[in-house]
Each structure stands twice: as C-alpha cells, then as structure tokens.
PDB file of N, CA and C in Angstrom:
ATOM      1  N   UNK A   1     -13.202 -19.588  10.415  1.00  0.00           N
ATOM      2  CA  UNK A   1     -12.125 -19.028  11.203  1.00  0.00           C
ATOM      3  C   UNK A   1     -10.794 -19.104  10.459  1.00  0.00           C
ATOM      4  N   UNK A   2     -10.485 -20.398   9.394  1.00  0.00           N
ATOM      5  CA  UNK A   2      -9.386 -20.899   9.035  1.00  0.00           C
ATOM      6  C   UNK A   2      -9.763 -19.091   7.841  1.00  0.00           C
ATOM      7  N   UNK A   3     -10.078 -19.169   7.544  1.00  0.00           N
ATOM      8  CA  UNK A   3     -10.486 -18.421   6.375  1.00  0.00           C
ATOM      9  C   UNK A   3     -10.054 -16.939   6.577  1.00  0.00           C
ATOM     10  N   UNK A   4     -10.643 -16.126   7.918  1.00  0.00           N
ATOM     11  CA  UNK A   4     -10.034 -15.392   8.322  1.00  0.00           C
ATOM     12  C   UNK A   4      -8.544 -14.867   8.878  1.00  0.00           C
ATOM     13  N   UNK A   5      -7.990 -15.895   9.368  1.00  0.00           N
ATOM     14  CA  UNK A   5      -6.845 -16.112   9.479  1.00  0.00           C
ATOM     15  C   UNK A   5      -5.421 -16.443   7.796  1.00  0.00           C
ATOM     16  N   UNK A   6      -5.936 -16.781   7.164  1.00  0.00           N
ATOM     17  CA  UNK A   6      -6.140 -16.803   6.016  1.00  0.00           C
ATOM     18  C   UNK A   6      -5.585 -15.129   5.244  1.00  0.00           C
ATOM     19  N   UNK A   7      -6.608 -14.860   5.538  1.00  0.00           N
ATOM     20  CA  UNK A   7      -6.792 -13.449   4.880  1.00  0.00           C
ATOM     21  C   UNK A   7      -5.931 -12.162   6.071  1.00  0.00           C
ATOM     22  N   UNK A   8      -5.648 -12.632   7.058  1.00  0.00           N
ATOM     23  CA  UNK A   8      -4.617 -11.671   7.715  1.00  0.00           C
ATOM     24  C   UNK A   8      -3.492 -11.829   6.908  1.00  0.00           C
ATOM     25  N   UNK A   9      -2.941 -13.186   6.395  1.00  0.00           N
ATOM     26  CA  UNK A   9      -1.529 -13.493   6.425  1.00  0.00           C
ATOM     27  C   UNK A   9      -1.466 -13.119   4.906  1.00  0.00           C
ATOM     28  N   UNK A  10      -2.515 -13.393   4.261  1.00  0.00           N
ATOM     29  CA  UNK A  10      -2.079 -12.384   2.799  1.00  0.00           C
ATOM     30  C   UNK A  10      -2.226 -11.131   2.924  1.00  0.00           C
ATOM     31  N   UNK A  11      -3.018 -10.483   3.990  1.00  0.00           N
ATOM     32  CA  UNK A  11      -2.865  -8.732   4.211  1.00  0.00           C
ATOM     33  C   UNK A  11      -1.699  -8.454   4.163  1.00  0.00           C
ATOM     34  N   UNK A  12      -0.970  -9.458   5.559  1.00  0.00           N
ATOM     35  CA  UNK A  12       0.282  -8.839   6.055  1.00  0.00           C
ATOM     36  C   UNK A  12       1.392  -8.757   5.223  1.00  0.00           C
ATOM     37  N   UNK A  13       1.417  -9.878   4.471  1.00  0.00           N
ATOM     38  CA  UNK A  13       2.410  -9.965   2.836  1.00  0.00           C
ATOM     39  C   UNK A  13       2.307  -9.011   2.061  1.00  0.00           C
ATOM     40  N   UNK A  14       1.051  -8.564   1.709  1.00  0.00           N
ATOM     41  CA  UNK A  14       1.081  -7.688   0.614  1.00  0.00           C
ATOM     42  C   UNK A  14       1.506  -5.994   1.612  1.00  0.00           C
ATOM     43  N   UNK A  15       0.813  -5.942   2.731  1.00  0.00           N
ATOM     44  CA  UNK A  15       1.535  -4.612   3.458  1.00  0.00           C
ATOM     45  C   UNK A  15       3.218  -4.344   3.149  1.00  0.00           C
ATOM     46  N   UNK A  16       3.781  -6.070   3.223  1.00  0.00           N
ATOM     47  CA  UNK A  16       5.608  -5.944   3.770  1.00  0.00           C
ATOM     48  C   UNK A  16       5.670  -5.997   2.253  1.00  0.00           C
ATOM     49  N   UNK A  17       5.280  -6.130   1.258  1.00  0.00           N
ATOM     50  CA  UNK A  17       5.708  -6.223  -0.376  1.00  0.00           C
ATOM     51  C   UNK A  17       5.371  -4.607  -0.642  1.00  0.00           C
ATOM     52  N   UNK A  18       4.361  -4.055  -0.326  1.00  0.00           N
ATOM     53  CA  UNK A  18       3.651  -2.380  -0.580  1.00  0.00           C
ATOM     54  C   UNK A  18       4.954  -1.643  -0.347  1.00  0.00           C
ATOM     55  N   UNK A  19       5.182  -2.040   1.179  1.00  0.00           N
ATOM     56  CA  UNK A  19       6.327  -1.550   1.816  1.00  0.00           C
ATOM     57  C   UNK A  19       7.543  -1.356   1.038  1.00  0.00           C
ATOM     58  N   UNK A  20       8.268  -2.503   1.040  1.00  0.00           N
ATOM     59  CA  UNK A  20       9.533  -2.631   0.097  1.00  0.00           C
ATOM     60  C   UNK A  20       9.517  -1.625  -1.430  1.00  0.00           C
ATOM     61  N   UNK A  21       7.803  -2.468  -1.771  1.00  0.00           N
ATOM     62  CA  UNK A  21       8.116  -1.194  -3.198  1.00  0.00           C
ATOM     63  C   UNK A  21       7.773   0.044  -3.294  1.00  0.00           C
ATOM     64  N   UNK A  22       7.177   0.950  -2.087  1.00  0.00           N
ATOM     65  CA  UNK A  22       7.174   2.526  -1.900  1.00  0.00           C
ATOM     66  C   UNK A  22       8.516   3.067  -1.363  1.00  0.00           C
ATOM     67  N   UNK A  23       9.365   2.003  -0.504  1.00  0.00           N
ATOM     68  CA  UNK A  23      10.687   3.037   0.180  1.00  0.00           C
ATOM     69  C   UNK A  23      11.658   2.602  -0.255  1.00  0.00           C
ATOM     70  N   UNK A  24      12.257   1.376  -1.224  1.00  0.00           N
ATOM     71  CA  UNK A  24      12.867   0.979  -1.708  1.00  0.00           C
ATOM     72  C   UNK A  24      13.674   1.424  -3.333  1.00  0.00           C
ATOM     73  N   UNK A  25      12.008   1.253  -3.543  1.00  0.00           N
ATOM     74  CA  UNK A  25      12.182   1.845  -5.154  1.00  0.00           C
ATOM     75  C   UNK A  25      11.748   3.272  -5.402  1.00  0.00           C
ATOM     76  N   UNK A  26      12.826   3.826  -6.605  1.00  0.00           N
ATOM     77  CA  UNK A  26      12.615   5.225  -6.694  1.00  0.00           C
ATOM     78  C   UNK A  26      11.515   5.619  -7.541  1.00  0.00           C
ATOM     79  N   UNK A  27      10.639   5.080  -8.319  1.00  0.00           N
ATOM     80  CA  UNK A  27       9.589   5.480  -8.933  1.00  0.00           C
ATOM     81  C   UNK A  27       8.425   5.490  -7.826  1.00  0.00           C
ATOM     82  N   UNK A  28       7.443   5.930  -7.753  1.00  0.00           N
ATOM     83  CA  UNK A  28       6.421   6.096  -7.150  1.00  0.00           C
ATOM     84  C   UNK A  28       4.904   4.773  -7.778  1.00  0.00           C
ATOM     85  N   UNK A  29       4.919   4.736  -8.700  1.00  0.00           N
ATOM     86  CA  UNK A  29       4.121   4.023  -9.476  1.00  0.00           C
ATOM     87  C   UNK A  29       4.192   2.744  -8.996  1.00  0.00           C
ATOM     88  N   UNK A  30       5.405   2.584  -8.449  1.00  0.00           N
ATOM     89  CA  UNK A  30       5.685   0.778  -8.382  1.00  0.00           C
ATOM     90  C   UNK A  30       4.989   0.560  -7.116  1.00  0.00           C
ATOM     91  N   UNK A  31       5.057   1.353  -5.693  1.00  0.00           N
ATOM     92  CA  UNK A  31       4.543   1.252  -4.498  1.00  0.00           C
ATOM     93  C   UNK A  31       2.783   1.573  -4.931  1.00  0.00           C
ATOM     94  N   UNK A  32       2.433   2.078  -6.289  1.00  0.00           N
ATOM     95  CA  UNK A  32       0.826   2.013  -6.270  1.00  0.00           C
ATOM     96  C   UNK A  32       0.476   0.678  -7.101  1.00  0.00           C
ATOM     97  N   UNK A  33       1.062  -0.308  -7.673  1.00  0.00           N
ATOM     98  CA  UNK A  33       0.653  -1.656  -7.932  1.00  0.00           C
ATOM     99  C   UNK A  33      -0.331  -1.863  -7.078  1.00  0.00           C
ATOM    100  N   UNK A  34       0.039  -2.473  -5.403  1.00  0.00           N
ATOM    101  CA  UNK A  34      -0.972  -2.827  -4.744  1.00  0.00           C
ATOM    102  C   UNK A  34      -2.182  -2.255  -4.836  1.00  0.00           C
ATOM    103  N   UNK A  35      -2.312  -1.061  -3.971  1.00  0.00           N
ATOM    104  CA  UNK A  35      -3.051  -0.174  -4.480  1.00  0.00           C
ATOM    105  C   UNK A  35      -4.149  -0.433  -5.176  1.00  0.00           C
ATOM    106  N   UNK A  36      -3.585  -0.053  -6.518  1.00  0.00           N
ATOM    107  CA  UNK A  36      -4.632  -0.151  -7.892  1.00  0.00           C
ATOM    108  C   UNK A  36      -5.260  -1.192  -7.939  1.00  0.00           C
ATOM    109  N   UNK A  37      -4.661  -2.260  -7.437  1.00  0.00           N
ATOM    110  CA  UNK A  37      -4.966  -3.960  -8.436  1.00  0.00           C
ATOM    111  C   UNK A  37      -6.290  -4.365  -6.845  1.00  0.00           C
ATOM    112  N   UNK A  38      -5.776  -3.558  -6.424  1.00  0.00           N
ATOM    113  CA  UNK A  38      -6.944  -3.945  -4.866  1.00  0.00           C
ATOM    114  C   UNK A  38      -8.169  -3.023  -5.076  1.00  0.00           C
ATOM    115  N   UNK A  39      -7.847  -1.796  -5.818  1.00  0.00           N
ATOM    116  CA  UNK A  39      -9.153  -1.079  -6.003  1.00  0.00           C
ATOM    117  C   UNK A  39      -9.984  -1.925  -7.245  1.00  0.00           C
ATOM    118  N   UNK A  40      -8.978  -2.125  -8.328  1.00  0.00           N
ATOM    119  CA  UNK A  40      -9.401  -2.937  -9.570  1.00  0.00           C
ATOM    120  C   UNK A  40      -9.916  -4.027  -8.780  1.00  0.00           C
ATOM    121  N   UNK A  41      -9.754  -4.613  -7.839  1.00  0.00           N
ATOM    122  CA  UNK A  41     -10.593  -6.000  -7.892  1.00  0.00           C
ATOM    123  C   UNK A  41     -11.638  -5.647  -7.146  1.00  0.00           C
ATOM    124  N   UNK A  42     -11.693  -5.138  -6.156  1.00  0.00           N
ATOM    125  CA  UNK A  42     -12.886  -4.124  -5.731  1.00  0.00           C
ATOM    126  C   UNK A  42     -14.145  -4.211  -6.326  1.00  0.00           C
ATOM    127  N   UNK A  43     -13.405  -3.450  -7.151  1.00  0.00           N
ATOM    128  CA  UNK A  43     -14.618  -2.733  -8.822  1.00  0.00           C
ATOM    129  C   UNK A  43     -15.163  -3.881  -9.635  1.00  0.00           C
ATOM    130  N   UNK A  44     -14.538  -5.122  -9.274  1.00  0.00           N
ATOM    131  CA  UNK A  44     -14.365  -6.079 -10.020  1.00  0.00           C
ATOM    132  C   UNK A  44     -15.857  -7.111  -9.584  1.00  0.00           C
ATOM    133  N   UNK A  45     -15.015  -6.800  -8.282  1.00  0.00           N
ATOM    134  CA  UNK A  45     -15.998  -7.809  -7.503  1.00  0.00           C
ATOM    135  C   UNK A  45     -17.362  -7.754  -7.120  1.00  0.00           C
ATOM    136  N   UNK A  46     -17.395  -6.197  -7.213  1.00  0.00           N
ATOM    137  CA  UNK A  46     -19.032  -5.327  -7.171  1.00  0.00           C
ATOM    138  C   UNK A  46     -19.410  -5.182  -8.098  1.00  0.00           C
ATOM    139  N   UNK A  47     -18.802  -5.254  -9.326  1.00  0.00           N
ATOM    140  CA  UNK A  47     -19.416  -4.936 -10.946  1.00  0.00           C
ATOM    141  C   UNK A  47     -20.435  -6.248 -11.353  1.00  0.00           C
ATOM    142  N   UNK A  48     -19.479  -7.167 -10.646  1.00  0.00           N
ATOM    143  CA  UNK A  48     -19.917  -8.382 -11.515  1.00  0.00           C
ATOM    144  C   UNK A  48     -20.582  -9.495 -10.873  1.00  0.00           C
ATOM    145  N   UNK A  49     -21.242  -8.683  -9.303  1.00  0.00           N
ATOM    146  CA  UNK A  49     -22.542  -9.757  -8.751  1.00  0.00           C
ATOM    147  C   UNK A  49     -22.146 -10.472  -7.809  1.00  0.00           C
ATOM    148  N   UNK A  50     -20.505 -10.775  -7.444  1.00  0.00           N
ATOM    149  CA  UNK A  50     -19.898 -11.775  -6.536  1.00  0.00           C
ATOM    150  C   UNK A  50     -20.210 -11.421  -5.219  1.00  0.00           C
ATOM    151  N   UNK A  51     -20.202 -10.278  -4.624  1.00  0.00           N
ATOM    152  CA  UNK A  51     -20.898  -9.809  -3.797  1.00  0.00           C
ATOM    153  C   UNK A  51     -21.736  -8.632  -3.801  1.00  0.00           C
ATOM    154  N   UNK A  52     -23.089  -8.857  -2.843  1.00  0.00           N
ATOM    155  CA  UNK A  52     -24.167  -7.532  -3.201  1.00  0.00           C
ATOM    156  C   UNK A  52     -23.561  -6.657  -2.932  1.00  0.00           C
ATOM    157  N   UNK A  53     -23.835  -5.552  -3.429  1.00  0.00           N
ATOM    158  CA  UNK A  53     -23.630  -4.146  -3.210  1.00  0.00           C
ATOM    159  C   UNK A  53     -24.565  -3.437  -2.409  1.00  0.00           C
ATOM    160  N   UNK A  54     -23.959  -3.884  -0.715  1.00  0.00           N
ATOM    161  CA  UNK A  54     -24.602  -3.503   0.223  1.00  0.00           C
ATOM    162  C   UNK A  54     -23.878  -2.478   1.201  1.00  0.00           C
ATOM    163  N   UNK A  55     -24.046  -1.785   2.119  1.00  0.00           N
ATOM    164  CA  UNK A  55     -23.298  -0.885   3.000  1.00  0.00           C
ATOM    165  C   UNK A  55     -22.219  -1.994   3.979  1.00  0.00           C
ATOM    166  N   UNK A  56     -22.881  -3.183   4.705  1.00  0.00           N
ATOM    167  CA  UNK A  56     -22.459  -4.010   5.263  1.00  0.00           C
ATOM    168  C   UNK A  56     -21.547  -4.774   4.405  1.00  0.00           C
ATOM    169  N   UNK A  57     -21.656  -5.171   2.882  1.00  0.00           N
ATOM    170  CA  UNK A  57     -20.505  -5.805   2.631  1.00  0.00           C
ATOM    171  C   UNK A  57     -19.588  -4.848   1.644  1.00  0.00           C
ATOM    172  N   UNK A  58     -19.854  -3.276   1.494  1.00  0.00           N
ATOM    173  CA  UNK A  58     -18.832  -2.771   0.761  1.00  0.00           C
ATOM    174  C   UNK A  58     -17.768  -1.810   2.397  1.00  0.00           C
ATOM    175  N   UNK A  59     -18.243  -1.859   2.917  1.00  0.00           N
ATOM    176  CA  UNK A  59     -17.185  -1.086   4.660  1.00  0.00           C
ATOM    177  C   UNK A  59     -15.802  -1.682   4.433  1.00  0.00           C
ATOM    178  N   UNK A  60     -15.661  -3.136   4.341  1.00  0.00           N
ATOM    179  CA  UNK A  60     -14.953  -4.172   4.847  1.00  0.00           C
ATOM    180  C   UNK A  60     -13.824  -3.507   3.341  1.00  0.00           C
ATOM    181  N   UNK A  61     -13.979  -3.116   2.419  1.00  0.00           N
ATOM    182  CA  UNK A  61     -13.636  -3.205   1.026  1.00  0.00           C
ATOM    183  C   UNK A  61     -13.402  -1.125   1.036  1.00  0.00           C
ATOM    184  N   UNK A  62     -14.033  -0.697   2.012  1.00  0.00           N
ATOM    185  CA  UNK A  62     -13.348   0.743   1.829  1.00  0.00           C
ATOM    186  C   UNK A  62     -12.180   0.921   2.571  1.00  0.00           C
ATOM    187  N   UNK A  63     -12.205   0.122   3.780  1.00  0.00           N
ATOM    188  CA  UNK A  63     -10.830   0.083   4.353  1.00  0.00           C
ATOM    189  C   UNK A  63     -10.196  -0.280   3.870  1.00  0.00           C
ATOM    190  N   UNK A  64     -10.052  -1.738   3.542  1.00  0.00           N
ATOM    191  CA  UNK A  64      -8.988  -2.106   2.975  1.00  0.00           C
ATOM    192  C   UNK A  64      -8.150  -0.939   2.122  1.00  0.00           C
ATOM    193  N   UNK A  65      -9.037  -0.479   1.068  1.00  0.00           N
ATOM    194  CA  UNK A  65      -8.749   0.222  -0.061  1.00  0.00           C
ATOM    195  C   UNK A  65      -7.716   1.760   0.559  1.00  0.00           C
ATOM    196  N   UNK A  66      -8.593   2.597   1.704  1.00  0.00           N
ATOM    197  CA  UNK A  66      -8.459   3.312   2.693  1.00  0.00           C
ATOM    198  C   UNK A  66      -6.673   3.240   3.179  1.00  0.00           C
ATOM    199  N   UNK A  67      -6.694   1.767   3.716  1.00  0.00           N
ATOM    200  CA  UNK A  67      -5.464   1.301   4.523  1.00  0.00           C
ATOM    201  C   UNK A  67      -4.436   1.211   3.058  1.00  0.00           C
ATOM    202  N   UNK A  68      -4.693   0.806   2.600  1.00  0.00           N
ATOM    203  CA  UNK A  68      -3.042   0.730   1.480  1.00  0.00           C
ATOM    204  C   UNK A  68      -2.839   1.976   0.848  1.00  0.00           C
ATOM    205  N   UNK A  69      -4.046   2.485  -0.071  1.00  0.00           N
ATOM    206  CA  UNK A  69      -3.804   4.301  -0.614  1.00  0.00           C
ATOM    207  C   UNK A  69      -2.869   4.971   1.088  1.00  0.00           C
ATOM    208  N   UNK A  70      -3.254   5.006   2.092  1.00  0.00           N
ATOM    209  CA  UNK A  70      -2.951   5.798   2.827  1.00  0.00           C
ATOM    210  C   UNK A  70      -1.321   5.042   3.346  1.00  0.00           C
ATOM    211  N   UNK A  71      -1.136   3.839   3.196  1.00  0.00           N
ATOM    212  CA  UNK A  71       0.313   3.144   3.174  1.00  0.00           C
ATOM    213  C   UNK A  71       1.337   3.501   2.237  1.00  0.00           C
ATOM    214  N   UNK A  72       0.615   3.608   1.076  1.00  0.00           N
ATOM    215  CA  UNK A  72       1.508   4.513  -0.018  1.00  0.00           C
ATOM    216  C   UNK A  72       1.634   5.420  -0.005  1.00  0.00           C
ATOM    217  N   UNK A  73       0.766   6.437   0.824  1.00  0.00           N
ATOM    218  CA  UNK A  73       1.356   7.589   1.050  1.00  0.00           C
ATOM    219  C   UNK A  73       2.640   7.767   1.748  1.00  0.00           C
ATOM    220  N   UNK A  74       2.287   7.301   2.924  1.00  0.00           N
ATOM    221  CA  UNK A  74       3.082   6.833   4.045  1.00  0.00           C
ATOM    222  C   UNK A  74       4.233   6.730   3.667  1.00  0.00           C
ATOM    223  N   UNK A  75       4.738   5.366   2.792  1.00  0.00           N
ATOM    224  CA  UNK A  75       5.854   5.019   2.366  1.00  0.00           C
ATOM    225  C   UNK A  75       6.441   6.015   1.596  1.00  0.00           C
ATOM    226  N   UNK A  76       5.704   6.463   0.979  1.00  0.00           N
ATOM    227  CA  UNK A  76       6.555   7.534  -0.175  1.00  0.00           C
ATOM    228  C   UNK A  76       7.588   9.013   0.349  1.00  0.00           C
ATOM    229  N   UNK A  77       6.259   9.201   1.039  1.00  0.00           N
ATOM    230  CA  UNK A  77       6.704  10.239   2.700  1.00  0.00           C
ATOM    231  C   UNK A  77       8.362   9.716   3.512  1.00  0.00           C
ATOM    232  N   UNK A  78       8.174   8.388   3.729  1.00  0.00           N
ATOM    233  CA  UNK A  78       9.092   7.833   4.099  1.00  0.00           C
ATOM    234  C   UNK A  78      10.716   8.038   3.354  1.00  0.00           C
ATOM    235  N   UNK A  79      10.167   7.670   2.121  1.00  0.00           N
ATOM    236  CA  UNK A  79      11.355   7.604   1.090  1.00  0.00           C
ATOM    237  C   UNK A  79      11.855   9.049   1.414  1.00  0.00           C
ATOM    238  N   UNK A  80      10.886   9.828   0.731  1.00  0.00           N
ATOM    239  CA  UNK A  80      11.494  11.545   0.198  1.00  0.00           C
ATOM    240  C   UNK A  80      12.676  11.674   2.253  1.00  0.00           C
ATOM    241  N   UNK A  81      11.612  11.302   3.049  1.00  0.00           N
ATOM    242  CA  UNK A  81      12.794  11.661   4.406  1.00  0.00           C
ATOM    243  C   UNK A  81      14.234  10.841   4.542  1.00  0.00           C
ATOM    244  N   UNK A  82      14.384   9.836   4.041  1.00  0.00           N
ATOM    245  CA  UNK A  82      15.127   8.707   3.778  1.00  0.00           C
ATOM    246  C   UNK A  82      16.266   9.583   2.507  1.00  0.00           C
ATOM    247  N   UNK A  83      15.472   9.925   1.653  1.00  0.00           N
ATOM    248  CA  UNK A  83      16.510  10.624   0.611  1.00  0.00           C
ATOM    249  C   UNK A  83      17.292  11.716   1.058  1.00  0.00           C
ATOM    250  N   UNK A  84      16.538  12.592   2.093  1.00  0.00           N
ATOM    251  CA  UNK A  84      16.942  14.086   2.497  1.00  0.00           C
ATOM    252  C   UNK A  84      18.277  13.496   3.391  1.00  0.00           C
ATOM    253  N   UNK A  85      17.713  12.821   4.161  1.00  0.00           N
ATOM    254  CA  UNK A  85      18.542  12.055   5.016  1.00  0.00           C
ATOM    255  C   UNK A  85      20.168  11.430   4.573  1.00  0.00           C
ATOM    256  N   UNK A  86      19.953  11.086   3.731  1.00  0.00           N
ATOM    257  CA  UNK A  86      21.311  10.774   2.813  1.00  0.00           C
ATOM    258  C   UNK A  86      22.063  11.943   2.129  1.00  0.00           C
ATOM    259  N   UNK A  87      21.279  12.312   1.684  1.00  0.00           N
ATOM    260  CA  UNK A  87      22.051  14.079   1.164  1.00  0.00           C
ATOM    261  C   UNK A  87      22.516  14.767   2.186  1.00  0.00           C
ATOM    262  N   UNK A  88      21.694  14.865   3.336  1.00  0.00           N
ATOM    263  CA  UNK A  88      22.272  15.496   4.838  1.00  0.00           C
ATOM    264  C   UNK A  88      23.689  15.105   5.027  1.00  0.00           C
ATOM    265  N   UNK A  89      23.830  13.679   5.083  1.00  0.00           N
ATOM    266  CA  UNK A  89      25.066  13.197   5.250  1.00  0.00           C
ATOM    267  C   UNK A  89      26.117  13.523   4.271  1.00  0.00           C
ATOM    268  N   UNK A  90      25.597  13.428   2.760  1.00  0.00           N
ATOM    269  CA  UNK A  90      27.123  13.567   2.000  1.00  0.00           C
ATOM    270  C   UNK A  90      27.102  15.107   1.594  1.00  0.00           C
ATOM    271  N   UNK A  91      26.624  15.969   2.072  1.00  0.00           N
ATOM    272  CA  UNK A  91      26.832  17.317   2.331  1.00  0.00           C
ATOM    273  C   UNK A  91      27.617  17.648   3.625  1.00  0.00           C
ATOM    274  N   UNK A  92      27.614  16.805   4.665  1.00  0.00           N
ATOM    275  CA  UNK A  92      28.376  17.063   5.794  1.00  0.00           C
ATOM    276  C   UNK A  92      29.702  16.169   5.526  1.00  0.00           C
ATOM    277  N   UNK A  93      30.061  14.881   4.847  1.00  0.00           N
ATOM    278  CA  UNK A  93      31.126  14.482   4.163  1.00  0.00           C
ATOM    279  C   UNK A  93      31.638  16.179   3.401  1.00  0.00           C
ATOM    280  N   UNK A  94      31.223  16.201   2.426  1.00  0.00           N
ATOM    281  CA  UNK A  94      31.740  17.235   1.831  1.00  0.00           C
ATOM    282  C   UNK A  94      32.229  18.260   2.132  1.00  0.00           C
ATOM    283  N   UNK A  95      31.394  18.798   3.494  1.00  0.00           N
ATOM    284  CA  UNK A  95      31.823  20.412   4.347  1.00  0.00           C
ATOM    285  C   UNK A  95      33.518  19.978   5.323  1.00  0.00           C
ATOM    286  N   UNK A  96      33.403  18.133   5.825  1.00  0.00           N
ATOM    287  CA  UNK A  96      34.518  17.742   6.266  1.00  0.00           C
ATOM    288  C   UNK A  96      35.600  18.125   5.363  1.00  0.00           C
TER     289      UNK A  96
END
C-alpha cells in the first residue's frame, strides 16, 4: 500500500515539473524530457527482463506513457494560447 502511495506522489511531482517545463519554457523539447525518459525506461524495463512482457503488466506502462505524451501536448497548447494572449494585450496597449 506504502508503495502505491509512493508512486502517486512521484506521479504528481513529475506532472507539476512536466507542467512548469511545457508552459513556462519557450522551447518545446524541454516539456518532452519527461516524456522521453518515461518511454526510455519503459523500453528499458521490458528489454531487459525486470518485468514480463505481458498484456496485464505492460496496460499500467501505456498509460502512464499515454498520460504525459498527451500532457505535453496539453501544455504546449497551453503556452501557444498564453502567448496569443499577451500579444492580444500589447496590441491593444499599442491601438491605446
């Protein structure tokens, strides 16, 4: 149980760190760190025997993977509206 609980609270860290570096920062690459290094261990972890490569224990490992690719989308989405959003404004400064 400790274990599971466990593994929420590093989800939730790495979600609010994903976060910060897809809407924060202006490169795109930096919000796919997580991402990658979660698919890389993935690949890692099924390559090399640590767990079988079964339907029941790879599900748990497509979401995950699923949930952050689709967070980085998210965030990035976020940004580009966040950017428009600021230009909106100092275009209406300017028309003042």
């Amino acid at each position: 149980m400790i274990d599971l609980i466990i593994g929420f609270v590093i989800a939730g860290i790495l979600f609010v760190a994903e976060y910060f570096l897809c809407v924060k920062l202006k490169n795109p690459l930096w919000g796919g760190i997580i991402p990658i290094l979660i698919l890389i261990g993935t690949i890692w972890i099924f390559a090399s025997g640590r767990v079988p490569l079964t339907v029941r224990n790879v599900f748990p490992f497509v979401i995950a993977n699923t949930i952050f690719w689709g967070d980085w989308g998210t965030g990035r989405e976020k940004r580009k509206k966040l950017q428009q959003e600021e230009m909106n404004k100092m275009k209406a400064k300017d028309i003042e």
